[in-house]
C-alpha atoms as a PDB file:
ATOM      1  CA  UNK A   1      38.402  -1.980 -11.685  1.00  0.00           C
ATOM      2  CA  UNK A   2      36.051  -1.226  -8.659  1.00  0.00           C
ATOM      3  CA  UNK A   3      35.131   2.245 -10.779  1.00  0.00           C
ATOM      4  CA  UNK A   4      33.136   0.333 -13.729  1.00  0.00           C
ATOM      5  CA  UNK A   5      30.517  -1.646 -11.494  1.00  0.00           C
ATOM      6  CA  UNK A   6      29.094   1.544  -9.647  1.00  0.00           C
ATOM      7  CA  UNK A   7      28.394   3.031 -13.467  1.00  0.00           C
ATOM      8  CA  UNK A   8      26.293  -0.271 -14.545  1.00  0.00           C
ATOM      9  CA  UNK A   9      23.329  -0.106 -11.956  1.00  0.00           C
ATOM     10  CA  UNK A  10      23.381   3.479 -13.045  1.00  0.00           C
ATOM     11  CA  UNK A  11      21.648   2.502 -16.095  1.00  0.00           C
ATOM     12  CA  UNK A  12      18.663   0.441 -14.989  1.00  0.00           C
ATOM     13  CA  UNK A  13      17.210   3.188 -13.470  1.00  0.00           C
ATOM     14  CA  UNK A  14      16.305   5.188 -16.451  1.00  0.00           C
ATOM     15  CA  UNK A  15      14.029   1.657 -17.369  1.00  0.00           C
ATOM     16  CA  UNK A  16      11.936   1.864 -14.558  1.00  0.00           C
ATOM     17  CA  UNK A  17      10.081   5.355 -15.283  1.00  0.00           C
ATOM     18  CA  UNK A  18       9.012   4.127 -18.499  1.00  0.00           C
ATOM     19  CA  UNK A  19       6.829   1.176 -17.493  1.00  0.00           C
ATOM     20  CA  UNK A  20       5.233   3.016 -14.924  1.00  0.00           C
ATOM     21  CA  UNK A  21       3.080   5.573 -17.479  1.00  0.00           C
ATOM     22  CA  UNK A  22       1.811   2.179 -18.530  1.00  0.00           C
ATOM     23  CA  UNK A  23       0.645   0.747 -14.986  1.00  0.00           C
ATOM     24  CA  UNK A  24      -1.054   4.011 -13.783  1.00  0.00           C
ATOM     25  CA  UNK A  25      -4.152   2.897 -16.433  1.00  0.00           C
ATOM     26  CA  UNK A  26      -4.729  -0.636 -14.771  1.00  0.00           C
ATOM     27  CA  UNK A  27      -4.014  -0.018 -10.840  1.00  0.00           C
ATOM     28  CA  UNK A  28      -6.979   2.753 -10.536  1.00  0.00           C
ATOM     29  CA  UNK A  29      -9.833   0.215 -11.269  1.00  0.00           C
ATOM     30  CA  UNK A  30      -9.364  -1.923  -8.819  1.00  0.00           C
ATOM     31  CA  UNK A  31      -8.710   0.534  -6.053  1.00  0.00           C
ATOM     32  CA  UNK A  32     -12.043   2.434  -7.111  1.00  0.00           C
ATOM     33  CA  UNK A  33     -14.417  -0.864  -5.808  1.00  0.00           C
ATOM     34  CA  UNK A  34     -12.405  -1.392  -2.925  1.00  0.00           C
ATOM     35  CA  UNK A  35     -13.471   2.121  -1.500  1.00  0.00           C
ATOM     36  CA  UNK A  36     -17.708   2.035  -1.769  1.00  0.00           C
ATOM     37  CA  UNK A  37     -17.404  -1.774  -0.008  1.00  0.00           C
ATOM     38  CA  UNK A  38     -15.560  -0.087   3.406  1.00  0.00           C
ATOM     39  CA  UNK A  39     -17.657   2.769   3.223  1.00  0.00           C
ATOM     40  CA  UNK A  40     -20.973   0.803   3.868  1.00  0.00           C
ATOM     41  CA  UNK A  41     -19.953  -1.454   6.646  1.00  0.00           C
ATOM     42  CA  UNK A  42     -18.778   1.574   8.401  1.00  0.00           C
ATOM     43  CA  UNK A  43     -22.414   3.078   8.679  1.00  0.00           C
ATOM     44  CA  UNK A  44     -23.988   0.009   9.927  1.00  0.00           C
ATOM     45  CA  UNK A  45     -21.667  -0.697  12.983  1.00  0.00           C
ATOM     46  CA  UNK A  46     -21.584   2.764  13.980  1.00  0.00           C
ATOM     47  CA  UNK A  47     -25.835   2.664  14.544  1.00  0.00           C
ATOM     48  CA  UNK A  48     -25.211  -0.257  17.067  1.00  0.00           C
ATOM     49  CA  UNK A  49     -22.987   1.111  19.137  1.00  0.00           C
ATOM     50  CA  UNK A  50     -24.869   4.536  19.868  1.00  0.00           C
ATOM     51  CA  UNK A  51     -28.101   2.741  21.331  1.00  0.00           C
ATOM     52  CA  UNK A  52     -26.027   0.515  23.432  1.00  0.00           C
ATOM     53  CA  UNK A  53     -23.161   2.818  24.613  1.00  0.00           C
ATOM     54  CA  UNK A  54     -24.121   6.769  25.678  1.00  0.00           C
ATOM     55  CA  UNK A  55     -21.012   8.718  25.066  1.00  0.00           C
ATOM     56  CA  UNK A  56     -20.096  11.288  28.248  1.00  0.00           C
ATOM     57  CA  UNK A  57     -22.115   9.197  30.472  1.00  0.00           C
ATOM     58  CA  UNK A  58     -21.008   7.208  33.103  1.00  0.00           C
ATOM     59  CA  UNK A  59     -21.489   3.050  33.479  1.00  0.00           C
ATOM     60  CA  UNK A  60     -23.925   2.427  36.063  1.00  0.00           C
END
């Protein structure tokens, strides 16, 4: 008896790896906007900190 219930999740798996060729096509639009919006805040902070911090030199 305890045999036959190890065999049944056995077969789900072989379902999985077909929905996913279908996903790939939706999930790489949205990650594409995501990256451009980090990338421009990142410039902008960086500019303030130079002037008011000097790296390698002490705080007087």
């Amino acid at each position: 008896m305890p045999v036959e219930p190890p065999i049944q999740p056995t077969t789900p798996p072989p379902e999985a790896p077909a929905p996913n060729p279908g996903q790939p096509g939706g999930p790489p639009p949205e990650i594409d906007p995501p990256g451009p919006d980090i990338d421009v805040p990142a410039p902008e902070t960086t500019p303030s900190i130079d002037p008011g911090i000097t790296p390698g030199q002490p705080v007087a």
